[in-house]
N, C-alpha and C. Protein backbone atom coordinates (compact mmCIF):
# COMPACT_ATOMS: atom_id res chain seq x y z
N UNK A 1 377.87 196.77 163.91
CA UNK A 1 376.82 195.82 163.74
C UNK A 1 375.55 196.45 164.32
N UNK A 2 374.46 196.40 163.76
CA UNK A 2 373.32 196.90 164.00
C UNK A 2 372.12 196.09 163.64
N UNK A 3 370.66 196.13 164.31
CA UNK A 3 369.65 195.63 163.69
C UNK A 3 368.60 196.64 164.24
N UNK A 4 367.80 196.68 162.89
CA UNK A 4 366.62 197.75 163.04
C UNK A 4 365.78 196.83 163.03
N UNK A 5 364.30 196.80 163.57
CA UNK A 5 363.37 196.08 164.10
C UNK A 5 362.28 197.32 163.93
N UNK A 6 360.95 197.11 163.12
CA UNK A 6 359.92 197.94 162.94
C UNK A 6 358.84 197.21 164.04
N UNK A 7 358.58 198.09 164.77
CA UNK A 7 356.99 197.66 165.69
C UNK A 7 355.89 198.61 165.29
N UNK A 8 354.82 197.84 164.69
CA UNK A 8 353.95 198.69 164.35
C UNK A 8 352.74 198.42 165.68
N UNK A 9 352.19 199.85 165.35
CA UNK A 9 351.58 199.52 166.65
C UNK A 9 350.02 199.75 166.11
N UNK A 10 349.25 200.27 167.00
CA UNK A 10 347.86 200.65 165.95
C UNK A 10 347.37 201.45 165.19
N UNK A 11 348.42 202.86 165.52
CA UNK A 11 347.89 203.73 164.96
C UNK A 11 349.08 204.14 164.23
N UNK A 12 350.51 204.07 164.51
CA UNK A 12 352.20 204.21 163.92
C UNK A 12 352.67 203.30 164.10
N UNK A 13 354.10 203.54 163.71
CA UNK A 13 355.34 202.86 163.38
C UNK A 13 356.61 202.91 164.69
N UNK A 14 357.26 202.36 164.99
CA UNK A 14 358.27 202.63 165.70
C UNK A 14 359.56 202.02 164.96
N UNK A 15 360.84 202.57 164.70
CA UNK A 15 361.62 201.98 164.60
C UNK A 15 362.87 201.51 165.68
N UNK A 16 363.43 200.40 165.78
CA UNK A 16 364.51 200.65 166.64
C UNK A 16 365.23 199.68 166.14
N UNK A 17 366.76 200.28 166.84
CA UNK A 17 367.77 199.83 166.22
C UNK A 17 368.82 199.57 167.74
N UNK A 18 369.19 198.21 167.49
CA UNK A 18 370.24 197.61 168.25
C UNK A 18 371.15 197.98 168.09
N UNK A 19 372.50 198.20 168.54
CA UNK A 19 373.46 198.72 168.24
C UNK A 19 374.51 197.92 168.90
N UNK A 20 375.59 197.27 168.34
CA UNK A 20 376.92 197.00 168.91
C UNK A 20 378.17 197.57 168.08
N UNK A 21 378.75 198.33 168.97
CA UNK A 21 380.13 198.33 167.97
C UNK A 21 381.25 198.14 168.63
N UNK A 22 382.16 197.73 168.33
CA UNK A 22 383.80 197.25 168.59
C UNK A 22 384.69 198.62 169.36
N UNK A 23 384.87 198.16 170.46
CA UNK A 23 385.85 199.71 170.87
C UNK A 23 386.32 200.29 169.89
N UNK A 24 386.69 201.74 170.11
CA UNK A 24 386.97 202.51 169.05
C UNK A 24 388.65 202.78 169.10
N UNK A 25 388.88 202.37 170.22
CA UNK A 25 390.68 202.30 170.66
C UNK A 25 391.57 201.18 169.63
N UNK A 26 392.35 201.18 169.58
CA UNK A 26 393.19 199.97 168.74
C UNK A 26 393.77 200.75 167.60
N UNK A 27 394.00 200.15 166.81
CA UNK A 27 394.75 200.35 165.61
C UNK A 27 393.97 201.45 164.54
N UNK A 28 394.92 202.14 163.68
CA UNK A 28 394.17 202.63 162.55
C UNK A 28 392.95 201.90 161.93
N UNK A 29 393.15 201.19 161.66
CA UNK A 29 392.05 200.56 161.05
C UNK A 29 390.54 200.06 161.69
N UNK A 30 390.76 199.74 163.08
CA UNK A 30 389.55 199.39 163.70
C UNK A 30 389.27 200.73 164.00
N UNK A 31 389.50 201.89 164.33
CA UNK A 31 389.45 203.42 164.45
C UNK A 31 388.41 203.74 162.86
N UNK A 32 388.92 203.19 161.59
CA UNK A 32 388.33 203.71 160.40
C UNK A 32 386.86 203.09 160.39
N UNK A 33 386.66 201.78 161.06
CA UNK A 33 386.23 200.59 160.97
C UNK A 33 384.72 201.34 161.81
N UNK A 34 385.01 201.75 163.05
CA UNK A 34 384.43 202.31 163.91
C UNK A 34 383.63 204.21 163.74
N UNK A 35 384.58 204.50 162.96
CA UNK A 35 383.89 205.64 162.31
C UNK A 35 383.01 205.67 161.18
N UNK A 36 383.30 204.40 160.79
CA UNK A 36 382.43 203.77 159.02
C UNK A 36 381.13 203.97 159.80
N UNK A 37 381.13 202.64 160.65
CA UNK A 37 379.85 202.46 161.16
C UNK A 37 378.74 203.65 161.65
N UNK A 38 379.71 204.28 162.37
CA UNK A 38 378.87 205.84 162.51
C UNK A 38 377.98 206.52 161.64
N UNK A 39 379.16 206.79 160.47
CA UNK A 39 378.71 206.97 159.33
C UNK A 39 377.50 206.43 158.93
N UNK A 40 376.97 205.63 158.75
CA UNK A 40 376.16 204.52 158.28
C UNK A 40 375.42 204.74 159.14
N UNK A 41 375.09 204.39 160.41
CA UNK A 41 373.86 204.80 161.26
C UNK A 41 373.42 206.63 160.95
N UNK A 42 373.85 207.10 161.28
CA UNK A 42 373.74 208.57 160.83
C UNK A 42 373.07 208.86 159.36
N UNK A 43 373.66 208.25 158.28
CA UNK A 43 372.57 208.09 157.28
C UNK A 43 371.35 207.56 157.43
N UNK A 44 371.18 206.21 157.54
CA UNK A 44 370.07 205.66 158.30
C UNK A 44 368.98 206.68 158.90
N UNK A 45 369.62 206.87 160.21
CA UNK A 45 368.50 207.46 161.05
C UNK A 45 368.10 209.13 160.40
N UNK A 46 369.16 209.79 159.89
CA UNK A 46 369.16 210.68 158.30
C UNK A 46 367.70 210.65 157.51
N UNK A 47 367.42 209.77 157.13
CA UNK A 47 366.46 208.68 156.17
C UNK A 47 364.79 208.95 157.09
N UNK A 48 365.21 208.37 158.51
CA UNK A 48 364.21 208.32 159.10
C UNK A 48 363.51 209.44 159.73
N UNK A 49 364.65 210.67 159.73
CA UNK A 49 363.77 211.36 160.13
C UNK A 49 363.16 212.57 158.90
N UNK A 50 364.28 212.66 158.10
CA UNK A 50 363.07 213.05 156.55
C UNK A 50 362.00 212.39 156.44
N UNK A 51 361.64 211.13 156.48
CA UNK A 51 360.60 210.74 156.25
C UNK A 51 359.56 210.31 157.58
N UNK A 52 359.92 211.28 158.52
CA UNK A 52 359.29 211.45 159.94
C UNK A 52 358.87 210.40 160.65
N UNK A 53 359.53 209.29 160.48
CA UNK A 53 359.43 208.01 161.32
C UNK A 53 360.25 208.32 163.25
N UNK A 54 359.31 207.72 163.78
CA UNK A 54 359.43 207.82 165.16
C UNK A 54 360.99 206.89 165.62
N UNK A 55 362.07 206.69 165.97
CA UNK A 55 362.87 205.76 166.22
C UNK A 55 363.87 206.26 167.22
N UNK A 56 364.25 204.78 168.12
CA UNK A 56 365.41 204.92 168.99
C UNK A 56 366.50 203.90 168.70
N UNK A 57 367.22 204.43 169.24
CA UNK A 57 368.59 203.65 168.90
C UNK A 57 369.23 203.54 170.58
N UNK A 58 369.60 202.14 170.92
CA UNK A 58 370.18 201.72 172.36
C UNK A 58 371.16 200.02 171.74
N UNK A 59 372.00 200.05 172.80
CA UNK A 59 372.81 199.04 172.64
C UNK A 59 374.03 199.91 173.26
N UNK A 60 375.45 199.15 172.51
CA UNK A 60 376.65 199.08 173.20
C UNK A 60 377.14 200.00 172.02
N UNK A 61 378.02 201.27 172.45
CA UNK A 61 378.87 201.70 171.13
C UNK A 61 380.22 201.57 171.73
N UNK A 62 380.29 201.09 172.90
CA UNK A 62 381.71 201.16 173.25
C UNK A 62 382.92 202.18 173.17
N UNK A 63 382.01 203.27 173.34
CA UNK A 63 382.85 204.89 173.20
C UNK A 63 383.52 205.03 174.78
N UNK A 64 384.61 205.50 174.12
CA UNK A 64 385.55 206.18 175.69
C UNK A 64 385.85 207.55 175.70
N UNK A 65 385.71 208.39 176.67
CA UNK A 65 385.45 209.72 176.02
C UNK A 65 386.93 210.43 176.96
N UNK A 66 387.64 210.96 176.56
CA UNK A 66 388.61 211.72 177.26
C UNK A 66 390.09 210.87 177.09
N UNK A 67 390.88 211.42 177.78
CA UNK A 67 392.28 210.43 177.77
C UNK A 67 392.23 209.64 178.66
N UNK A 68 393.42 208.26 178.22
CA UNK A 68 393.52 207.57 179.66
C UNK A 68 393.99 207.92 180.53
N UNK A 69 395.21 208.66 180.43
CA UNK A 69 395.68 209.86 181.42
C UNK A 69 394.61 209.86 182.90
């Protein structure tokens, strides 16, 4: 889930984008579910910077990095 929000200011553009996504742990499917979304922001921001728009991206991705081990 995401929302991009344009602030224009006086002289540019800013874009930003909210970000929530669903832990990436669980089942096959919330795993596919969670890599979609990636996917999809990555195009997006892809987009934005060919066409040299200024933007940040902050929120929750709910990444866990390493084993639980």
């Amino acid at each position: 889930m995401r929302l991009w929000i344009k602030v224009i200011c006086e002289n540019s553009e800013i874009m930003l984008c909210c970000v929530y996504l669903p832990c990436e742990e669980g089942n096959r499917k919330m795993r596919e579910n969670y890599q979609e979304a990636l996917n999809i922001l990555q195009k997006e921001t892809d987009i934005l910077e060919n066409e040299g728009k200024e933007f940040y991206i902050f929120g929750d991705f709910n990444a866990h990095i390493g084993s639980p081990e």
